[in-house]
PDB file of N, CA and C in Angstrom:
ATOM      1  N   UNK A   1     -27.092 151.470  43.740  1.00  0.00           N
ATOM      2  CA  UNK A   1     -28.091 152.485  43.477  1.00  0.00           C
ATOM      3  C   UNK A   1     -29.486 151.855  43.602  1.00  0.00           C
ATOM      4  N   UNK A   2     -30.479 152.369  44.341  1.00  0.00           N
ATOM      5  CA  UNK A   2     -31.315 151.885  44.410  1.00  0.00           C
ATOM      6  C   UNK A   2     -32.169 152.830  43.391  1.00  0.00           C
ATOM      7  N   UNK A   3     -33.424 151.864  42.861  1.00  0.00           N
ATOM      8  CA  UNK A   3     -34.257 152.204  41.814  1.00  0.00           C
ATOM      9  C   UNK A   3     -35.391 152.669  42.502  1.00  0.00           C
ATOM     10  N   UNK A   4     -36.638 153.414  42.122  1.00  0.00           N
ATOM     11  CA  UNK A   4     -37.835 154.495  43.126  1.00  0.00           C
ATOM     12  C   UNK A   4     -38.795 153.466  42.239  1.00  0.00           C
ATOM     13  N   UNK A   5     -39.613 153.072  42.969  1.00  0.00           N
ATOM     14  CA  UNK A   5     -40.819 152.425  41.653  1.00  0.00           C
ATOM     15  C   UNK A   5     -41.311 153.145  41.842  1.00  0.00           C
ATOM     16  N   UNK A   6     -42.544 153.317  40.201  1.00  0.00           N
ATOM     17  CA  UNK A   6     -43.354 153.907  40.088  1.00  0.00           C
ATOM     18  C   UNK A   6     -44.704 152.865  40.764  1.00  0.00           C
ATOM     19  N   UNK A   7     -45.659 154.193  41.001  1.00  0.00           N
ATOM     20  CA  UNK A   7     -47.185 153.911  41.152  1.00  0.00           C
ATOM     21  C   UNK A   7     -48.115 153.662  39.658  1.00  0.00           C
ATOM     22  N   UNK A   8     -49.098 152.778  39.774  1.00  0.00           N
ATOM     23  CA  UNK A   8     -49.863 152.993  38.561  1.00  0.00           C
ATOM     24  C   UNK A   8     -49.974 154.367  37.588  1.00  0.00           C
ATOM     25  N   UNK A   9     -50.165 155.328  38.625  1.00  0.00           N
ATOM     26  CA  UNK A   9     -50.607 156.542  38.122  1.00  0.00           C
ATOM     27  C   UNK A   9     -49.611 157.077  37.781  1.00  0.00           C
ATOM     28  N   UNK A  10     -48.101 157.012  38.609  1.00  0.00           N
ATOM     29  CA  UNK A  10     -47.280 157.712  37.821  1.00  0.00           C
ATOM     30  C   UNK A  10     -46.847 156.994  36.782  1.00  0.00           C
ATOM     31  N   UNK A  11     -46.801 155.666  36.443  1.00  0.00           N
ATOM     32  CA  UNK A  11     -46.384 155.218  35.116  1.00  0.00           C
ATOM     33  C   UNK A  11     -47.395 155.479  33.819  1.00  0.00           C
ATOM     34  N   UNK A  12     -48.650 155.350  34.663  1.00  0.00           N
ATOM     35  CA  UNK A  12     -49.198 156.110  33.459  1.00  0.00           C
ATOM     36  C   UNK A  12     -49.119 157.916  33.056  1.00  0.00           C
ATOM     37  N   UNK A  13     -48.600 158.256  33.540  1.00  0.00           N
ATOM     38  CA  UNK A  13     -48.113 159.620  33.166  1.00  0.00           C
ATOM     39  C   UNK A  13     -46.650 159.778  32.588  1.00  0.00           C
ATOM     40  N   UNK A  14     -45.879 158.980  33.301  1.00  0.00           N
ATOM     41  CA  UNK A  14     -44.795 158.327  32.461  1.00  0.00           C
ATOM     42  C   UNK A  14     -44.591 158.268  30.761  1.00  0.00           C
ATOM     43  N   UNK A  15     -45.858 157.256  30.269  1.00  0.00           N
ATOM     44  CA  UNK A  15     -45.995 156.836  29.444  1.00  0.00           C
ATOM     45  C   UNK A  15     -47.365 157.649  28.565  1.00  0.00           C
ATOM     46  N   UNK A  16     -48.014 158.874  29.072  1.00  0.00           N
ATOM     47  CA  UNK A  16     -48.953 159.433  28.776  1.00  0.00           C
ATOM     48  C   UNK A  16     -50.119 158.236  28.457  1.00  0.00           C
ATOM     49  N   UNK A  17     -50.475 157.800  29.310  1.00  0.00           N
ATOM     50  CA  UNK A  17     -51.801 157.048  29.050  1.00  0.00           C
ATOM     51  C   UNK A  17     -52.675 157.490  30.390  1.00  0.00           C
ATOM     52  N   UNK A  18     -53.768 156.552  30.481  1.00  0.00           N
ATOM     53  CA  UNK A  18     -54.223 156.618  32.011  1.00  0.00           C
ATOM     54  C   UNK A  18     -54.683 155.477  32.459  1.00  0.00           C
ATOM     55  N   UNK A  19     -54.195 155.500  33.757  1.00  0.00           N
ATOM     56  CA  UNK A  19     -53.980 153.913  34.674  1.00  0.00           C
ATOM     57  C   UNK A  19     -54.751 153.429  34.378  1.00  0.00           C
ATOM     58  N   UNK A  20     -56.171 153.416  34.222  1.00  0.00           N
ATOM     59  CA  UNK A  20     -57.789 152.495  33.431  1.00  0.00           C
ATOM     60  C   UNK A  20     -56.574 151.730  32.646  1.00  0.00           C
ATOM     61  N   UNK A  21     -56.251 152.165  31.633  1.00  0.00           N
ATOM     62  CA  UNK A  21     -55.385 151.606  30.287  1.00  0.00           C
ATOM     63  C   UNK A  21     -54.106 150.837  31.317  1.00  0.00           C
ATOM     64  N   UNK A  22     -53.568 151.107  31.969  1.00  0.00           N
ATOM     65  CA  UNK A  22     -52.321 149.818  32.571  1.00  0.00           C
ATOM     66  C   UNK A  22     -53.252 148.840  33.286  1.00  0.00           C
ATOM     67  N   UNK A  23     -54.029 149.206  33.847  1.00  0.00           N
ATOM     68  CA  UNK A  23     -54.901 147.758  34.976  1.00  0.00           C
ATOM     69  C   UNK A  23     -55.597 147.277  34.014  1.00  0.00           C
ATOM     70  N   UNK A  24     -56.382 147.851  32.744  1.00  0.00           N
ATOM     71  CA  UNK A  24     -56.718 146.555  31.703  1.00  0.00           C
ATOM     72  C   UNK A  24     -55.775 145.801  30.744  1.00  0.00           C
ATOM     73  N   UNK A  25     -54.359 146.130  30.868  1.00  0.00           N
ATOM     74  CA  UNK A  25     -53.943 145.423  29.997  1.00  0.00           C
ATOM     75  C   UNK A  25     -53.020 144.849  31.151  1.00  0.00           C
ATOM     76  N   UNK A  26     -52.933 144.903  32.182  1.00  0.00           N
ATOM     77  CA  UNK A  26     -52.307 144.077  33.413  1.00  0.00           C
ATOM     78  C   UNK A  26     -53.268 142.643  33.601  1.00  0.00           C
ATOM     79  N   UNK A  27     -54.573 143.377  32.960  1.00  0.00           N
ATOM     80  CA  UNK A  27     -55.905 142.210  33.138  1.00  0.00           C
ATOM     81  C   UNK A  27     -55.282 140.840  32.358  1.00  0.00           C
ATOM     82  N   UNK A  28     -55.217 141.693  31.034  1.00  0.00           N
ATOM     83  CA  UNK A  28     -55.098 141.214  29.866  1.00  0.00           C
ATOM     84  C   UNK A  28     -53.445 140.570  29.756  1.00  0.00           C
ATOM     85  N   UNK A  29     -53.145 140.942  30.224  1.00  0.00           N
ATOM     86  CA  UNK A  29     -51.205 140.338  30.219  1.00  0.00           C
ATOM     87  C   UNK A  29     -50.603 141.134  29.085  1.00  0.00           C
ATOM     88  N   UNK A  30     -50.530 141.875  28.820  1.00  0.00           N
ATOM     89  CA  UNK A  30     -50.206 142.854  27.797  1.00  0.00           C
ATOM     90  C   UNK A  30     -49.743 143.876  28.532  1.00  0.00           C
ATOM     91  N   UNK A  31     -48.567 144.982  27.766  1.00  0.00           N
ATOM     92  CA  UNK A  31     -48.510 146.048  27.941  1.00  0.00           C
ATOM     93  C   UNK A  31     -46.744 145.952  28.772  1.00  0.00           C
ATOM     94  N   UNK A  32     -46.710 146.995  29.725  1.00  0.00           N
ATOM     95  CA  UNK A  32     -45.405 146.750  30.350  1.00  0.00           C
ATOM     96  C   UNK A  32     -45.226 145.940  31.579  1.00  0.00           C
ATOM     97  N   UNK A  33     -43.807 145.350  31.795  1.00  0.00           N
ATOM     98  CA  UNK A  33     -44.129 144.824  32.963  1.00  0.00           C
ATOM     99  C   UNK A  33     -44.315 145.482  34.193  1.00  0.00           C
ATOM    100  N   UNK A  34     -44.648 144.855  35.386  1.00  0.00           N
ATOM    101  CA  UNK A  34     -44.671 145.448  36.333  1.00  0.00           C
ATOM    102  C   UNK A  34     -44.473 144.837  37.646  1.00  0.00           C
ATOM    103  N   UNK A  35     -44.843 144.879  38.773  1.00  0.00           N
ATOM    104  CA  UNK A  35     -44.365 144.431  40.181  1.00  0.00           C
ATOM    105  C   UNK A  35     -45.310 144.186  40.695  1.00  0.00           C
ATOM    106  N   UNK A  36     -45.976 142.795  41.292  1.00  0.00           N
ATOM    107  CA  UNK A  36     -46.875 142.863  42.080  1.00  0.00           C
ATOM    108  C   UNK A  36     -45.956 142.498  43.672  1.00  0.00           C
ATOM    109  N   UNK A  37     -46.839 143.391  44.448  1.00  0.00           N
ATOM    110  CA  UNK A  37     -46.294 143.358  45.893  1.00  0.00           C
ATOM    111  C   UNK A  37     -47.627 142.808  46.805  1.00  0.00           C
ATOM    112  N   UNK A  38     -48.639 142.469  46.362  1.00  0.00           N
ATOM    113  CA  UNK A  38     -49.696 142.206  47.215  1.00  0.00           C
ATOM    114  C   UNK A  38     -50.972 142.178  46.445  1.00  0.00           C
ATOM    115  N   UNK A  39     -51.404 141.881  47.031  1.00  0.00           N
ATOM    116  CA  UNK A  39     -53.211 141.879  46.593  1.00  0.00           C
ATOM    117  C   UNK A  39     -53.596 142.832  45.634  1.00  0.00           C
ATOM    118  N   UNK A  40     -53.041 144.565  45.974  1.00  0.00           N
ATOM    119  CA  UNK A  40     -53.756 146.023  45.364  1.00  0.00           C
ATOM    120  C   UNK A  40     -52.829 146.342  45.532  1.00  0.00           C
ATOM    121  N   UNK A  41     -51.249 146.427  45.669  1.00  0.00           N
ATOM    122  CA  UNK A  41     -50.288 147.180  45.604  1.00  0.00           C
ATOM    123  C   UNK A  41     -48.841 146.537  43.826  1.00  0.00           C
ATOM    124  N   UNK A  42     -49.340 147.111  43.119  1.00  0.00           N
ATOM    125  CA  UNK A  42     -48.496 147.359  41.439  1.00  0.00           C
ATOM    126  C   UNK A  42     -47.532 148.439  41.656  1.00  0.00           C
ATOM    127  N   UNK A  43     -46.775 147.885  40.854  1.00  0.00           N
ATOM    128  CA  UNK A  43     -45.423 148.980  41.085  1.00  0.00           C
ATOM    129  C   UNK A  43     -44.681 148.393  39.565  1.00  0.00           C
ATOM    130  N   UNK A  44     -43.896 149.894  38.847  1.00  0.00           N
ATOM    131  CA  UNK A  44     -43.282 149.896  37.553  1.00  0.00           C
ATOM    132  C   UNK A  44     -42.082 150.490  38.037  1.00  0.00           C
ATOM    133  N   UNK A  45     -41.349 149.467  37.627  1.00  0.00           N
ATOM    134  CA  UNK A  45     -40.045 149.530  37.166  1.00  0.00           C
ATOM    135  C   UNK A  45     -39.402 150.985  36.167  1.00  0.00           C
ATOM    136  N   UNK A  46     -39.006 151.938  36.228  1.00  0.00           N
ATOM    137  CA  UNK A  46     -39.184 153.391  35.275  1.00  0.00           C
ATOM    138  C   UNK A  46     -38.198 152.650  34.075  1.00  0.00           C
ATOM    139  N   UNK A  47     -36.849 151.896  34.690  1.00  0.00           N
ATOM    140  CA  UNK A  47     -36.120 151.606  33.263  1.00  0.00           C
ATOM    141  C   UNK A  47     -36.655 150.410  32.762  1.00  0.00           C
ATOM    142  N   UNK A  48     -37.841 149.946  33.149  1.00  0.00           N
ATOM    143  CA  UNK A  48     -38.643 148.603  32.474  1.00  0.00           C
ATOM    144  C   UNK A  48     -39.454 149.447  31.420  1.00  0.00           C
ATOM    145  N   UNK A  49     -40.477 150.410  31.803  1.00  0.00           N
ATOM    146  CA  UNK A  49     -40.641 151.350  31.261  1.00  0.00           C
ATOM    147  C   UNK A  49     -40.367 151.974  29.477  1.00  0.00           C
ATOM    148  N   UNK A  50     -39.422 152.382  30.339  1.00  0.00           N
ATOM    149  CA  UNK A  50     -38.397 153.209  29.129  1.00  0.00           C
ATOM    150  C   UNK A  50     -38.291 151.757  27.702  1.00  0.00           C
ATOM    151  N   UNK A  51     -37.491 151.014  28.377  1.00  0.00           N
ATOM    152  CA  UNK A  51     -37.321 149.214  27.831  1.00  0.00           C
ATOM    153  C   UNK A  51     -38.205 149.248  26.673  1.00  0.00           C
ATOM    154  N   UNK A  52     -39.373 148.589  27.634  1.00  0.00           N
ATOM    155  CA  UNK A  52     -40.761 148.586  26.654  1.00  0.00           C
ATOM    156  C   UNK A  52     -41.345 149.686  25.701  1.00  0.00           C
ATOM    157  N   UNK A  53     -41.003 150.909  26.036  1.00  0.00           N
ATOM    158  CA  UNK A  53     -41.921 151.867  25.446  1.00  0.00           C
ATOM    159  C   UNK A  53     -40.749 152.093  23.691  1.00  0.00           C
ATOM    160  N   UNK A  54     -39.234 151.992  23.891  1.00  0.00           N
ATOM    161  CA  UNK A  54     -38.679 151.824  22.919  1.00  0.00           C
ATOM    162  C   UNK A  54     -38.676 150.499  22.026  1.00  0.00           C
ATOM    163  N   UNK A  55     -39.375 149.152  22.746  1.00  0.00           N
ATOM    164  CA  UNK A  55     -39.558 148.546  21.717  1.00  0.00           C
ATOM    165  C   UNK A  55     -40.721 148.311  20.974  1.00  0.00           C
ATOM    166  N   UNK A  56     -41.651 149.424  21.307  1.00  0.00           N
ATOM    167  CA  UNK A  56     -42.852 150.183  20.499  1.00  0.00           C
ATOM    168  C   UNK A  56     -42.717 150.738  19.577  1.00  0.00           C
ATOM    169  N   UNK A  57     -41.437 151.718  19.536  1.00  0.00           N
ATOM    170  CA  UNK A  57     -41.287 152.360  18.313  1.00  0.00           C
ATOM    171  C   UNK A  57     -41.339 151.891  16.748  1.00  0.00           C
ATOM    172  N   UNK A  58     -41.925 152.265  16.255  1.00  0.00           N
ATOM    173  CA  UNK A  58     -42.239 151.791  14.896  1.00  0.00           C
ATOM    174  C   UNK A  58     -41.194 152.774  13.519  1.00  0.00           C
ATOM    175  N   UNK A  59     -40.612 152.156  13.231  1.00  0.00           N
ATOM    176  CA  UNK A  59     -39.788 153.694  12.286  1.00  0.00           C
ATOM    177  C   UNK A  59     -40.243 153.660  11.159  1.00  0.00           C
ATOM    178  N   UNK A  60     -40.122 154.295  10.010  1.00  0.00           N
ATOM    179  CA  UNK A  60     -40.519 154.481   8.946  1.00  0.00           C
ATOM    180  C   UNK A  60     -40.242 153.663   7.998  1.00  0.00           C
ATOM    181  N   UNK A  61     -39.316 152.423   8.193  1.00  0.00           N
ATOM    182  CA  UNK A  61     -39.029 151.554   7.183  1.00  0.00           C
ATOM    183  C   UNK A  61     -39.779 150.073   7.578  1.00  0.00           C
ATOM    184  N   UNK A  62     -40.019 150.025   9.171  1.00  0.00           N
ATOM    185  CA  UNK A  62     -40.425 149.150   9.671  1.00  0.00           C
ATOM    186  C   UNK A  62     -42.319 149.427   8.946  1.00  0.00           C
ATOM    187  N   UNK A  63     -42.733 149.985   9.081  1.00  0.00           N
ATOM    188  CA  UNK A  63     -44.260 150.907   9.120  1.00  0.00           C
ATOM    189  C   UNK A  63     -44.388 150.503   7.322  1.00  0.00           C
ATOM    190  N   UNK A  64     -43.718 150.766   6.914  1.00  0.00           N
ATOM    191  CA  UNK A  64     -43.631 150.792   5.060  1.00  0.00           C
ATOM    192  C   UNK A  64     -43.427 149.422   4.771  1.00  0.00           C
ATOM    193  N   UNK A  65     -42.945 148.947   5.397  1.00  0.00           N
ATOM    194  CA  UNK A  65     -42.429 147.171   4.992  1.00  0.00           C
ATOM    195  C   UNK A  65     -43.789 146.481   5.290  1.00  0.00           C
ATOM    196  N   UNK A  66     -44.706 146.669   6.337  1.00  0.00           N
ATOM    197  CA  UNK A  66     -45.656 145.744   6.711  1.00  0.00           C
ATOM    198  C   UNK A  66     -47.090 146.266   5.526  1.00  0.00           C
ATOM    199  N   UNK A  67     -46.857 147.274   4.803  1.00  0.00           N
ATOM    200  CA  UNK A  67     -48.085 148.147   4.227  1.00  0.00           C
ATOM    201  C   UNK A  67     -47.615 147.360   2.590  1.00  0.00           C
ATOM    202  N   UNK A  68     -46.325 147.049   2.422  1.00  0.00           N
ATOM    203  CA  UNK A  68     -46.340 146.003   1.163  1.00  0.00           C
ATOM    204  C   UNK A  68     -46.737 145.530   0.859  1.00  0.00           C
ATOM    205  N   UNK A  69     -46.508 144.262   2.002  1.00  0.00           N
ATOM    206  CA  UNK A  69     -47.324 142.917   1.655  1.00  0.00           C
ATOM    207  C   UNK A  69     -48.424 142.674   1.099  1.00  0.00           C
TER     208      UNK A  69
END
């Protein structure tokens, strides 16, 4: 099965942000991974994506545990 990469723009719609926000934290090395193919051509992985954006989730015991301390 082959996988479709995403474009900047569609991963940032993906992920509801906007591409400004993936190319500064691509700056920055932060954020999700992604594919460089050249000079100006980035490309996202959709189940890299998905990956990353679930190990964002913060749950309610995680969120309450750090507000203890």
């Amino acid at each position: 099965m082959t996988t479709t990469l995403l474009t900047t723009i569609q991963a940032a719609q993906y992920l509801s942000l906007t591409a400004r926000t993936l190319k500064v934290w691509r700056r920055l090395k932060k954020g999700p991974p992604f594919v460089s193919l050249g000079h100006r051509s980035v490309r996202y992985d959709p189940e890299a994506l998905r990956t990353w954006a679930q190990q964002k989730v913060n749950s309610p015991e995680t969120a309450t545990q750090g507000e203890q301390a």
